[in-house]
ModelCIF file with pLDDT and N, C-alpha, C, O atoms, coordinates in Angstrom:
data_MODEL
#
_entry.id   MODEL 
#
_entity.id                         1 
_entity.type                       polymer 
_entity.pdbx_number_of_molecules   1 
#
_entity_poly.entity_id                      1 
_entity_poly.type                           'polypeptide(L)' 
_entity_poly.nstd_linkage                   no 
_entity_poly.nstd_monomer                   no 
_entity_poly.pdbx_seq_one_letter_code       
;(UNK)(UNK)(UNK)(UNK)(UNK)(UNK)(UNK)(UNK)(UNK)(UNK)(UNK)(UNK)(UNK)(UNK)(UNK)(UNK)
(UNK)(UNK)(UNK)(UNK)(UNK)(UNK)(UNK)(UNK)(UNK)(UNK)(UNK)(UNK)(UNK)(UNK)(UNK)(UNK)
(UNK)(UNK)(UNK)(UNK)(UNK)(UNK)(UNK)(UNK)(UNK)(UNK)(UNK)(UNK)(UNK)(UNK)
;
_entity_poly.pdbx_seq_one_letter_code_can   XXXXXXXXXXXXXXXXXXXXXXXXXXXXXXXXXXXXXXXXXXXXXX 
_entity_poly.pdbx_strand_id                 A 
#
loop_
_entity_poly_seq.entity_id 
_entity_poly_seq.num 
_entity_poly_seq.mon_id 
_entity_poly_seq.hetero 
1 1  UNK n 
1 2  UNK n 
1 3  UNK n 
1 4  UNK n 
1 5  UNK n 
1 6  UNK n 
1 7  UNK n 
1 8  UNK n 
1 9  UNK n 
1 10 UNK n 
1 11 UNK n 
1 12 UNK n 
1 13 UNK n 
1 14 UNK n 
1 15 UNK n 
1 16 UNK n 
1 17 UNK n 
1 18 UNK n 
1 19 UNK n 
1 20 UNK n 
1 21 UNK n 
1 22 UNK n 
1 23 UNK n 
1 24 UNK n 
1 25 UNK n 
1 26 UNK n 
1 27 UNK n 
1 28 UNK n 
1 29 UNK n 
1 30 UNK n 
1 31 UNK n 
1 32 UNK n 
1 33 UNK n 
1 34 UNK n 
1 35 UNK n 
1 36 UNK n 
1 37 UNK n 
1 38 UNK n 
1 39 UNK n 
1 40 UNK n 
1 41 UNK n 
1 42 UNK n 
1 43 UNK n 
1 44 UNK n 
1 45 UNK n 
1 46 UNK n 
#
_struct_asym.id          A 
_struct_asym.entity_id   1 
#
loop_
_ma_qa_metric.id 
_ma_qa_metric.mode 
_ma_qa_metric.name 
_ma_qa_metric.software_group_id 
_ma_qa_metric.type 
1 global pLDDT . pLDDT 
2 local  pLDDT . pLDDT 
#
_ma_qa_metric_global.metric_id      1 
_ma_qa_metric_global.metric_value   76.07 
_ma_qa_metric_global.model_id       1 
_ma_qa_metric_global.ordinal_id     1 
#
loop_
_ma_qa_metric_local.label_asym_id 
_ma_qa_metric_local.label_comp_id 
_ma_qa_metric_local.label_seq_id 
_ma_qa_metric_local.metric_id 
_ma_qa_metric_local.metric_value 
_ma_qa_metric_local.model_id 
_ma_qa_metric_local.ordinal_id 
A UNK 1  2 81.00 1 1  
A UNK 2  2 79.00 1 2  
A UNK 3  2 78.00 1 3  
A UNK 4  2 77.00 1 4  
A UNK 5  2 80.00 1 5  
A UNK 6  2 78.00 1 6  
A UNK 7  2 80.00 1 7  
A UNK 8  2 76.00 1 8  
A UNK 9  2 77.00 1 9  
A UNK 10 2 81.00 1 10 
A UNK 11 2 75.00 1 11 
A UNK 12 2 77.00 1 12 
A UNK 13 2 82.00 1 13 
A UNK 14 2 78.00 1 14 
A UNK 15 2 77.00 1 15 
A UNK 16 2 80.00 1 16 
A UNK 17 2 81.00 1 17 
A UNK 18 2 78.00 1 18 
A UNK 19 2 73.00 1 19 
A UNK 20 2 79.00 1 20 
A UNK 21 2 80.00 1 21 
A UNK 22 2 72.00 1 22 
A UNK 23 2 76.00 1 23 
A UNK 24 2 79.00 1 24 
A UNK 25 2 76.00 1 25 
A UNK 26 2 69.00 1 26 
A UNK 27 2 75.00 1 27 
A UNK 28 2 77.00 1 28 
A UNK 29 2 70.00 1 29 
A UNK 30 2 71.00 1 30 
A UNK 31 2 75.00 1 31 
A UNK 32 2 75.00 1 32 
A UNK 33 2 71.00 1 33 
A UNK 34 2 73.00 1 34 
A UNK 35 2 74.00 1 35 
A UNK 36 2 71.00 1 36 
A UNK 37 2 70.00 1 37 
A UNK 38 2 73.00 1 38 
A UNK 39 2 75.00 1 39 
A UNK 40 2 74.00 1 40 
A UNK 41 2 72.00 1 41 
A UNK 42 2 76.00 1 42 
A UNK 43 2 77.00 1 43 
A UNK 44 2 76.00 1 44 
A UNK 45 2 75.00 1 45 
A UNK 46 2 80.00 1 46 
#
loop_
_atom_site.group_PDB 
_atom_site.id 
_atom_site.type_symbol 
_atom_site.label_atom_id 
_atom_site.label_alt_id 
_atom_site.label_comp_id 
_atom_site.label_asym_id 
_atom_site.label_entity_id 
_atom_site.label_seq_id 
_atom_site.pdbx_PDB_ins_code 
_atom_site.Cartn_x 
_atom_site.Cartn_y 
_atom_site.Cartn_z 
_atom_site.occupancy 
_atom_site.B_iso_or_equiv 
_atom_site.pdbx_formal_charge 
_atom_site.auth_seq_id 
_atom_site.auth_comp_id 
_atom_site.auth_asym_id 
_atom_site.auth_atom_id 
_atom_site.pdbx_PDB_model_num 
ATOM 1   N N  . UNK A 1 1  ? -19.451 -14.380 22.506  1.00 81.00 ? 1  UNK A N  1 
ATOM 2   C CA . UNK A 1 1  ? -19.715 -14.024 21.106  1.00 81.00 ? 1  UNK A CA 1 
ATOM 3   C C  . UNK A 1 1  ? -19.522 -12.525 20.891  1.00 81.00 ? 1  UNK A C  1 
ATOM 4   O O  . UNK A 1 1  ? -18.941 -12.064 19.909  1.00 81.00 ? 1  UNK A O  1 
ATOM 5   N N  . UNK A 1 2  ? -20.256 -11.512 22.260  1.00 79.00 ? 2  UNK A N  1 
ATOM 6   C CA . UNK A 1 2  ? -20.046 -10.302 21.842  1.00 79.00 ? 2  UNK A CA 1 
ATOM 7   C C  . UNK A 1 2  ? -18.683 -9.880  21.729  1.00 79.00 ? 2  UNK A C  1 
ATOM 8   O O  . UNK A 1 2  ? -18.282 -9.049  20.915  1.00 79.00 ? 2  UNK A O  1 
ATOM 9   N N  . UNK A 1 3  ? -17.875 -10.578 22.709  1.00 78.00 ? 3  UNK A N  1 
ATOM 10  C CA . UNK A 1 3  ? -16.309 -10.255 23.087  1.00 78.00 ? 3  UNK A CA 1 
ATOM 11  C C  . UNK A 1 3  ? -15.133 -10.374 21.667  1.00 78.00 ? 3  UNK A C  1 
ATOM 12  O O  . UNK A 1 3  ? -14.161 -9.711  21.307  1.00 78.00 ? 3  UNK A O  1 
ATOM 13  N N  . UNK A 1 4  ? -15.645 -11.244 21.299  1.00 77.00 ? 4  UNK A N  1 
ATOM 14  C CA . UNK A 1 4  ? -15.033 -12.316 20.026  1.00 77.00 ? 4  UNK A CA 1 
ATOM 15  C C  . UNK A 1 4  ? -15.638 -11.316 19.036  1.00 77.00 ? 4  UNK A C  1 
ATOM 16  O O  . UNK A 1 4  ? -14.782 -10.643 18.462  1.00 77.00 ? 4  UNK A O  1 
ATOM 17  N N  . UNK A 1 5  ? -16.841 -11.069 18.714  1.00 80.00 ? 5  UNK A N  1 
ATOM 18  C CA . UNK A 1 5  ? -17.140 -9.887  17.715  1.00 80.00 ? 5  UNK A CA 1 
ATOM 19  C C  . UNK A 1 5  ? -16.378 -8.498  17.668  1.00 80.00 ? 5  UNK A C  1 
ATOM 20  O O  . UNK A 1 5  ? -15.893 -7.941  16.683  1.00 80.00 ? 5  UNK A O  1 
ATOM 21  N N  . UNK A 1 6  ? -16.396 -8.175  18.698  1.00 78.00 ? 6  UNK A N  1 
ATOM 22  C CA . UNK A 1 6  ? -15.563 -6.856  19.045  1.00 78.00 ? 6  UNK A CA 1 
ATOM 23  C C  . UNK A 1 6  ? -14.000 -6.960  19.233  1.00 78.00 ? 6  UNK A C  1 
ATOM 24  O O  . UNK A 1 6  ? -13.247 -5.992  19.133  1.00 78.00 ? 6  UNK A O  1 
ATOM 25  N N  . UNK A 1 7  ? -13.560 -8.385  19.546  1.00 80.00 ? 7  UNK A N  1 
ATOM 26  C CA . UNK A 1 7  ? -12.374 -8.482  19.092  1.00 80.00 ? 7  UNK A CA 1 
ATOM 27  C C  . UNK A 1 7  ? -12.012 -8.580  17.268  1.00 80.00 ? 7  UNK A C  1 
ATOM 28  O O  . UNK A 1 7  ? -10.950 -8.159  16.808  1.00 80.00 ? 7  UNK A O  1 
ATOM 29  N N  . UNK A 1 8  ? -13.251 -9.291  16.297  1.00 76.00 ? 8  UNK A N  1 
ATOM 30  C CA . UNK A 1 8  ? -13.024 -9.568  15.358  1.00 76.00 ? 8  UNK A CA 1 
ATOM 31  C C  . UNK A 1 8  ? -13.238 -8.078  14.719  1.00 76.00 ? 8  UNK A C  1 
ATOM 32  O O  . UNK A 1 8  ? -12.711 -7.876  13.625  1.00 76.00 ? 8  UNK A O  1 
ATOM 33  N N  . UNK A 1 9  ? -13.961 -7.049  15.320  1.00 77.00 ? 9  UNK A N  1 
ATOM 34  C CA . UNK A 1 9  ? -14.115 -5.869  14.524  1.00 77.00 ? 9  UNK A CA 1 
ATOM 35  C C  . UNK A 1 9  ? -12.515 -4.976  14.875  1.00 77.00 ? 9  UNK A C  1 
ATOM 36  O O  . UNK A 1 9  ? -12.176 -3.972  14.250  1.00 77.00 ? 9  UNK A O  1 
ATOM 37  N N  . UNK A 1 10 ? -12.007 -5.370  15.567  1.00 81.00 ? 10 UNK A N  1 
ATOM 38  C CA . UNK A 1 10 ? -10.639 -4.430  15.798  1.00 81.00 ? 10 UNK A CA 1 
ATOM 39  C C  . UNK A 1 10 ? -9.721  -4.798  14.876  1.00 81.00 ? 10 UNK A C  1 
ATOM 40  O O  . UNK A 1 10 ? -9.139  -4.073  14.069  1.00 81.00 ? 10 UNK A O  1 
ATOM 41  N N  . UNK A 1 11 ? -9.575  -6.577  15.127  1.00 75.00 ? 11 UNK A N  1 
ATOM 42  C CA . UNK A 1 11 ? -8.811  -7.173  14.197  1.00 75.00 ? 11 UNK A CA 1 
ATOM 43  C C  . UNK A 1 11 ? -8.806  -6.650  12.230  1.00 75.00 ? 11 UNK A C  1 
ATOM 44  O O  . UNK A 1 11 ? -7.929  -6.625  11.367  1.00 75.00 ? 11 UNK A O  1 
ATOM 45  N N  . UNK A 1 12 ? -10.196 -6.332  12.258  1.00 77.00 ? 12 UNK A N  1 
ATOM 46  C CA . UNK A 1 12 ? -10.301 -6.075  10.657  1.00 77.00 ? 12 UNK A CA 1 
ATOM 47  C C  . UNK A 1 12 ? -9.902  -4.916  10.705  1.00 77.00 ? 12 UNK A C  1 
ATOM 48  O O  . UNK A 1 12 ? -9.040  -4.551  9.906   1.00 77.00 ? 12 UNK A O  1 
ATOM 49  N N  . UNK A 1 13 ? -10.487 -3.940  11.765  1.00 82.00 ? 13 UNK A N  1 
ATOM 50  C CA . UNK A 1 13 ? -9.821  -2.731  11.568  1.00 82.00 ? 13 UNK A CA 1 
ATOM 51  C C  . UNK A 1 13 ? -8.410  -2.654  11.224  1.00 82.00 ? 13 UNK A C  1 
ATOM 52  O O  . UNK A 1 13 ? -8.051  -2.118  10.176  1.00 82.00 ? 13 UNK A O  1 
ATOM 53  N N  . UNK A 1 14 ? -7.521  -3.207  12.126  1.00 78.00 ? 14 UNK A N  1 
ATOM 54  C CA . UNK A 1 14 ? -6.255  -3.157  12.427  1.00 78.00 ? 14 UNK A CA 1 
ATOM 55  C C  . UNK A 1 14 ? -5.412  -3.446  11.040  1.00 78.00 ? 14 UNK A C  1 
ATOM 56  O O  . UNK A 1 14 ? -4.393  -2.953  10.557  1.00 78.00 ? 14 UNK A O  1 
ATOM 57  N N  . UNK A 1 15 ? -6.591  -4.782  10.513  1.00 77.00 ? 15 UNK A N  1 
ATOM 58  C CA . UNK A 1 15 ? -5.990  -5.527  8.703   1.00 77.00 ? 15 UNK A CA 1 
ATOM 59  C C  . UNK A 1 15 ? -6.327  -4.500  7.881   1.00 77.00 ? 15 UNK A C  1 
ATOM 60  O O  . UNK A 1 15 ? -5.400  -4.046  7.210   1.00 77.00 ? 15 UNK A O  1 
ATOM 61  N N  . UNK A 1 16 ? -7.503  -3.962  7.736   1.00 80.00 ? 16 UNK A N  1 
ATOM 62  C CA . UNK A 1 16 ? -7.746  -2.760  6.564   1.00 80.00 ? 16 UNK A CA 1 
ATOM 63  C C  . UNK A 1 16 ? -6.702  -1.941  7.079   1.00 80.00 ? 16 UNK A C  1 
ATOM 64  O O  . UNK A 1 16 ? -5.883  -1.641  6.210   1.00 80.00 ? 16 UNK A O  1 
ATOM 65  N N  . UNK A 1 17 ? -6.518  -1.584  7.963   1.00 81.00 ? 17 UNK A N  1 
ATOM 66  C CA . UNK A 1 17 ? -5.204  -0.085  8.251   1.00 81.00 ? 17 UNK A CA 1 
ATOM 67  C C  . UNK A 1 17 ? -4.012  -0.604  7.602   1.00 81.00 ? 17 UNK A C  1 
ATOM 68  O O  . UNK A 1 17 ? -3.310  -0.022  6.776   1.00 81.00 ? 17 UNK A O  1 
ATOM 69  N N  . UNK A 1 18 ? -3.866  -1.824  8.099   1.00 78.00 ? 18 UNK A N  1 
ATOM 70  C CA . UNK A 1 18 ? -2.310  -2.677  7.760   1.00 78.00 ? 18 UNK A CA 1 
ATOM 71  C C  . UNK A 1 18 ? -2.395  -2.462  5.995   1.00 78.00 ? 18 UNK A C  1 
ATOM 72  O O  . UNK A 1 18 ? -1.604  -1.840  5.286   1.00 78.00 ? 18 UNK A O  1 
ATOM 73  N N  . UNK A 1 19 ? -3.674  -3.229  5.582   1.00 73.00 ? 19 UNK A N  1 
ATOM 74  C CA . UNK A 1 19 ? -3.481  -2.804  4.076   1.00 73.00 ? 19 UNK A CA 1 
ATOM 75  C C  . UNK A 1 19 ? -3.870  -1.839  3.441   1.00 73.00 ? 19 UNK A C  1 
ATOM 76  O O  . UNK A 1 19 ? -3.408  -1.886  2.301   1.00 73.00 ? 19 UNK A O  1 
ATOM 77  N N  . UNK A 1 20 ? -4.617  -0.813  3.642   1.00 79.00 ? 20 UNK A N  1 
ATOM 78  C CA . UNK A 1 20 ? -4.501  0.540   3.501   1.00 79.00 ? 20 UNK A CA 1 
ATOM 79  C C  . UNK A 1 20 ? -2.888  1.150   3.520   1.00 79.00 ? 20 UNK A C  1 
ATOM 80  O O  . UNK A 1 20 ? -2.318  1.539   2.501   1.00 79.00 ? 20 UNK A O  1 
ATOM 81  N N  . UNK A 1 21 ? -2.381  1.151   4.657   1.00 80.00 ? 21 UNK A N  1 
ATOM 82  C CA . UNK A 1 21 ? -0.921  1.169   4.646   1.00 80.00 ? 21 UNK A CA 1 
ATOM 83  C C  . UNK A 1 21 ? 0.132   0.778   3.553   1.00 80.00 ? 21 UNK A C  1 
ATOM 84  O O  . UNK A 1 21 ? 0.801   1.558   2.876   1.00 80.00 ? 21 UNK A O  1 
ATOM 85  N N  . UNK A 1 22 ? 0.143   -1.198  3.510   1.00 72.00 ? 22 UNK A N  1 
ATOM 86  C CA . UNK A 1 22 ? 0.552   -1.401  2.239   1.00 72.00 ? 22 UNK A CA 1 
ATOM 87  C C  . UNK A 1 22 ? 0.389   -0.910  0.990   1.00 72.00 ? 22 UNK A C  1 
ATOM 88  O O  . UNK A 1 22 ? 1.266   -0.428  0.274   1.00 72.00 ? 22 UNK A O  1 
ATOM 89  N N  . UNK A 1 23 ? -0.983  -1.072  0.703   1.00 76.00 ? 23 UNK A N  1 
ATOM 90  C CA . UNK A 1 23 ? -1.655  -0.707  -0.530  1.00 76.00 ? 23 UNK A CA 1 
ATOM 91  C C  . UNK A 1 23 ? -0.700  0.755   -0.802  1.00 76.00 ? 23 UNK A C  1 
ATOM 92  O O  . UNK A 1 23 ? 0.211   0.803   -1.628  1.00 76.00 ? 23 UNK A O  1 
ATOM 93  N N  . UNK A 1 24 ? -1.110  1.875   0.050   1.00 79.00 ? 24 UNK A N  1 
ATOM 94  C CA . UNK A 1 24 ? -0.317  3.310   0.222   1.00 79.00 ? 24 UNK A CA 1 
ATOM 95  C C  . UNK A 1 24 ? 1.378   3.023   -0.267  1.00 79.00 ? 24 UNK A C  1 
ATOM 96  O O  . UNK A 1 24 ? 2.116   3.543   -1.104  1.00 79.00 ? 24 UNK A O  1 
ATOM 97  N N  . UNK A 1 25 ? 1.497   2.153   0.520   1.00 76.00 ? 25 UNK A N  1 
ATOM 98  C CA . UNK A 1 25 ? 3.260   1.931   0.365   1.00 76.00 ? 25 UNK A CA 1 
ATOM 99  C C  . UNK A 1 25 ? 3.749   1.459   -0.624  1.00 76.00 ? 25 UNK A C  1 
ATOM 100 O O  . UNK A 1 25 ? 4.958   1.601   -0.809  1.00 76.00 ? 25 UNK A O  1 
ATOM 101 N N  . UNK A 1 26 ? 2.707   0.551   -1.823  1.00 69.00 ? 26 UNK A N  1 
ATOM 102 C CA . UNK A 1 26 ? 2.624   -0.124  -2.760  1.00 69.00 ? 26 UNK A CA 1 
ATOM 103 C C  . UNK A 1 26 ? 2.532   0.642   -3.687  1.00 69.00 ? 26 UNK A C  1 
ATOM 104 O O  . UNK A 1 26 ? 3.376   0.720   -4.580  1.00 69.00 ? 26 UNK A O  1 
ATOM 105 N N  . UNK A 1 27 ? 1.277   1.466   -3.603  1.00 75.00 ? 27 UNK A N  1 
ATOM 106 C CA . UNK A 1 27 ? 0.974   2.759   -4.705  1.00 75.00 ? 27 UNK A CA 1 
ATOM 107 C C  . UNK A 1 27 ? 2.442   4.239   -4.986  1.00 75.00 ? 27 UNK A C  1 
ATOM 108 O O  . UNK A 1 27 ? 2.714   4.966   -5.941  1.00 75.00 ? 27 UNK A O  1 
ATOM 109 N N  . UNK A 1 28 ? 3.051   4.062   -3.522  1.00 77.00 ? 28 UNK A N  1 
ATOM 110 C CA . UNK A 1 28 ? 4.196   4.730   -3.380  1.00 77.00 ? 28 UNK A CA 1 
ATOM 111 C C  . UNK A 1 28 ? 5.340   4.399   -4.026  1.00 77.00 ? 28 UNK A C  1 
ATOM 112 O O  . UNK A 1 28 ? 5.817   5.276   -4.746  1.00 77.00 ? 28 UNK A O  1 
ATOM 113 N N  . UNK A 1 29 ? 5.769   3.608   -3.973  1.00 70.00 ? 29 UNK A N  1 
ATOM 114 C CA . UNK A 1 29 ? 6.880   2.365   -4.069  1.00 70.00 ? 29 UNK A CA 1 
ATOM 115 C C  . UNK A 1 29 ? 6.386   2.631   -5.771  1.00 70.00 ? 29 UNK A C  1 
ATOM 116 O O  . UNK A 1 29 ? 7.262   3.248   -6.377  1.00 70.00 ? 29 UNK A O  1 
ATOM 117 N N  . UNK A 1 30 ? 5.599   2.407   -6.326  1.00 71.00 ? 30 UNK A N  1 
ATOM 118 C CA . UNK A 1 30 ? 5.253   2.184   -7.999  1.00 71.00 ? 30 UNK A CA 1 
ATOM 119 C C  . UNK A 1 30 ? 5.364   3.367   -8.205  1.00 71.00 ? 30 UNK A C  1 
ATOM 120 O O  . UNK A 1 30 ? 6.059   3.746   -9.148  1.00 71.00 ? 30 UNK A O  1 
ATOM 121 N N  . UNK A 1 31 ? 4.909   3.993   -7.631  1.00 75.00 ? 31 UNK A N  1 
ATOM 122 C CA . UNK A 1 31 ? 4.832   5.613   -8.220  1.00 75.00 ? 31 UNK A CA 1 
ATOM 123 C C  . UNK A 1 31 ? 6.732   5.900   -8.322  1.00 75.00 ? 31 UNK A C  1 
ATOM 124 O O  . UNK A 1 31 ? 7.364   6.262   -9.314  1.00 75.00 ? 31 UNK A O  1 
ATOM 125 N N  . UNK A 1 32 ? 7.124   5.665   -7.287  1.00 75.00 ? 32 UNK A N  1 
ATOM 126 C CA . UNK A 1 32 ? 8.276   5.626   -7.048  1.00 75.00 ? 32 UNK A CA 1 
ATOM 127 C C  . UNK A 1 32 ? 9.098   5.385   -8.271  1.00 75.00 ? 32 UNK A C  1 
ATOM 128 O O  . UNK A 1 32 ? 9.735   6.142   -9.004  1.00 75.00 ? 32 UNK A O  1 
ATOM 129 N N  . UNK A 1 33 ? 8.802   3.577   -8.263  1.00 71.00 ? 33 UNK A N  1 
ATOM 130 C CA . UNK A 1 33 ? 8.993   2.734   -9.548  1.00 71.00 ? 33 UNK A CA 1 
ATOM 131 C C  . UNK A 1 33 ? 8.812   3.630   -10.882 1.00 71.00 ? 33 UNK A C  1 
ATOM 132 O O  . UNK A 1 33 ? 9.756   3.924   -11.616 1.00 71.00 ? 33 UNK A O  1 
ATOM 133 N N  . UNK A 1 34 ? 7.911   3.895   -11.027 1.00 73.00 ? 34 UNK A N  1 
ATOM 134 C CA . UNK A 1 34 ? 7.131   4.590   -12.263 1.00 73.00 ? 34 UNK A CA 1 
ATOM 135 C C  . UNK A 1 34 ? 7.705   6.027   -12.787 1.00 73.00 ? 34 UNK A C  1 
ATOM 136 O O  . UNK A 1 34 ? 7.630   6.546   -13.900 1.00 73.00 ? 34 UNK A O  1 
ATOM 137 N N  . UNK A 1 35 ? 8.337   6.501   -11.506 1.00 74.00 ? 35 UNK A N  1 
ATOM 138 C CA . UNK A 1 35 ? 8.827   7.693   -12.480 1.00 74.00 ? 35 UNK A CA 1 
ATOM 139 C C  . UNK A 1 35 ? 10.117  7.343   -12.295 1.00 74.00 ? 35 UNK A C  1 
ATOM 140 O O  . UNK A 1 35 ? 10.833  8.194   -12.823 1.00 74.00 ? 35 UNK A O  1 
ATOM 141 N N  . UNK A 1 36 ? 10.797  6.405   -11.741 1.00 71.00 ? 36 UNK A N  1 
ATOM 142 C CA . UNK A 1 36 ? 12.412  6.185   -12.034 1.00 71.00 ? 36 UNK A CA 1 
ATOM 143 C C  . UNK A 1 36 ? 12.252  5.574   -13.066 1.00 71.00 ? 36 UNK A C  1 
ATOM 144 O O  . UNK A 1 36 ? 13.138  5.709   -13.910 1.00 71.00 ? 36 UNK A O  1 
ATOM 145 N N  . UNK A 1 37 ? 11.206  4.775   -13.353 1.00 70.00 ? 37 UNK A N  1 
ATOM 146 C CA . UNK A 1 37 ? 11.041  4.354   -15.234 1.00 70.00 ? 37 UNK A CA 1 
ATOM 147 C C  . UNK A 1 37 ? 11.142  5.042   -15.925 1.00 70.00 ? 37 UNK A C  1 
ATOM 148 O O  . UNK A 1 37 ? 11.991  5.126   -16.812 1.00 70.00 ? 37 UNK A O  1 
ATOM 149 N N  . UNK A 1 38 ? 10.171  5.795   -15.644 1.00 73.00 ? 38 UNK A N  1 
ATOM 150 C CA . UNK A 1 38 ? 10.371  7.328   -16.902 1.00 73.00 ? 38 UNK A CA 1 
ATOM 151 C C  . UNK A 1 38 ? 11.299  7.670   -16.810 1.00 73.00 ? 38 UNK A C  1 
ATOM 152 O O  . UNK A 1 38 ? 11.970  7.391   -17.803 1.00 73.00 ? 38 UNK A O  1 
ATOM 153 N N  . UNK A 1 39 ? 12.066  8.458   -15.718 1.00 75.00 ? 39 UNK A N  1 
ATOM 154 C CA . UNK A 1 39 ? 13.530  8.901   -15.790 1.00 75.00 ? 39 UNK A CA 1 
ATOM 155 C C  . UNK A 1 39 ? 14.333  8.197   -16.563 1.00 75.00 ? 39 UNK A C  1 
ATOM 156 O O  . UNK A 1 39 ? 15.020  8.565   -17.516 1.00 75.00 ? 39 UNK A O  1 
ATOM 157 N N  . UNK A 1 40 ? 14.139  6.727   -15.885 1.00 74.00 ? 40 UNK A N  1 
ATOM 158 C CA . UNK A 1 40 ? 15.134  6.004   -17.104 1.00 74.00 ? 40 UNK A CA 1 
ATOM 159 C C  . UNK A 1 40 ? 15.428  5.744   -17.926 1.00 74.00 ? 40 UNK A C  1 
ATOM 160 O O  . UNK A 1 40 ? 16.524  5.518   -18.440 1.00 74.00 ? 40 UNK A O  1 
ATOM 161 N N  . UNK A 1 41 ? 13.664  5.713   -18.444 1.00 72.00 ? 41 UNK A N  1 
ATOM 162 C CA . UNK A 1 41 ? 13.508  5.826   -20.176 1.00 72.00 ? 41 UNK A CA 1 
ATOM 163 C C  . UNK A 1 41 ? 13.616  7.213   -20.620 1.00 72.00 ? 41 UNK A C  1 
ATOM 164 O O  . UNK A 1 41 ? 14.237  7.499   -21.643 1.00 72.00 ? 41 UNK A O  1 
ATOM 165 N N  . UNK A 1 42 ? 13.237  7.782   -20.144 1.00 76.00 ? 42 UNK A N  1 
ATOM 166 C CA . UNK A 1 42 ? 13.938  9.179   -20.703 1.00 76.00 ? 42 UNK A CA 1 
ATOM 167 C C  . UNK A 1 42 ? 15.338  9.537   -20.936 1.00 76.00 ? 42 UNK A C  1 
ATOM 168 O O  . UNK A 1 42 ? 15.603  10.155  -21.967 1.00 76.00 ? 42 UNK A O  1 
ATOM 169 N N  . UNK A 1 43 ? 16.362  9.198   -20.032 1.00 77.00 ? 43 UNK A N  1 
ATOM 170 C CA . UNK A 1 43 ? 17.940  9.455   -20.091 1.00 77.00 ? 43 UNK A CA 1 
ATOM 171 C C  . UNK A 1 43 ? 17.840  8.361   -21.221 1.00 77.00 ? 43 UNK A C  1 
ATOM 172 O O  . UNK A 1 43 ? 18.142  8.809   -22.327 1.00 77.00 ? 43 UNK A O  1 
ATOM 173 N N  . UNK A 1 44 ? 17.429  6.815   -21.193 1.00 76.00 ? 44 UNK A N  1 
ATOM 174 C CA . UNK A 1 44 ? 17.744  6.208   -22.317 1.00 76.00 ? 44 UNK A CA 1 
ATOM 175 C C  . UNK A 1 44 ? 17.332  6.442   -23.359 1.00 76.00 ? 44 UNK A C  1 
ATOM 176 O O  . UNK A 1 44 ? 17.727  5.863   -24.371 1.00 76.00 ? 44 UNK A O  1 
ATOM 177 N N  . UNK A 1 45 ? 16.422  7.369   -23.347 1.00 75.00 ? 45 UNK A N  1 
ATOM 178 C CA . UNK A 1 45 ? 15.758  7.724   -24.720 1.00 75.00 ? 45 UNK A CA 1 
ATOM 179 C C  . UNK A 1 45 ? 16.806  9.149   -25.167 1.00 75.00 ? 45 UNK A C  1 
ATOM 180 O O  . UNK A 1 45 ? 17.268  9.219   -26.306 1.00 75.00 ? 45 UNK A O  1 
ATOM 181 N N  . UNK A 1 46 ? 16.969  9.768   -24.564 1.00 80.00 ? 46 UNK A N  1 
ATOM 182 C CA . UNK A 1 46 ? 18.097  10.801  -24.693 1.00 80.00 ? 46 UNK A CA 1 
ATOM 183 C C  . UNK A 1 46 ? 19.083  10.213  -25.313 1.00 80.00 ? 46 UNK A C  1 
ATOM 184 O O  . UNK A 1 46 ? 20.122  10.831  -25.546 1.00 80.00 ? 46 UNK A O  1 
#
């Protein structure tokens, strides 16, 4: 049980990092997204 606990506390660790990561890469990626929108709407609004 203790082994399996301490494996299950790495495992979450490892998933929050993984999606911390995503999430980061997600928030990036949009941000990303988000101002090539604007850019785009801006030249198209130009």
């Amino acid at each position: 049980i203790t082994a399996y606990q301490s494996q299950n506390d790495q495992y979450l660790k490892v998933i929050k990092t993984l999606a911390l990561n995503q999430i980061n890469e997600a928030n990036r990626v949009i941000d990303l997204m988000k101002s090539d929108t604007q850019y785009f709407a801006q030249s198209q609004l130009k």
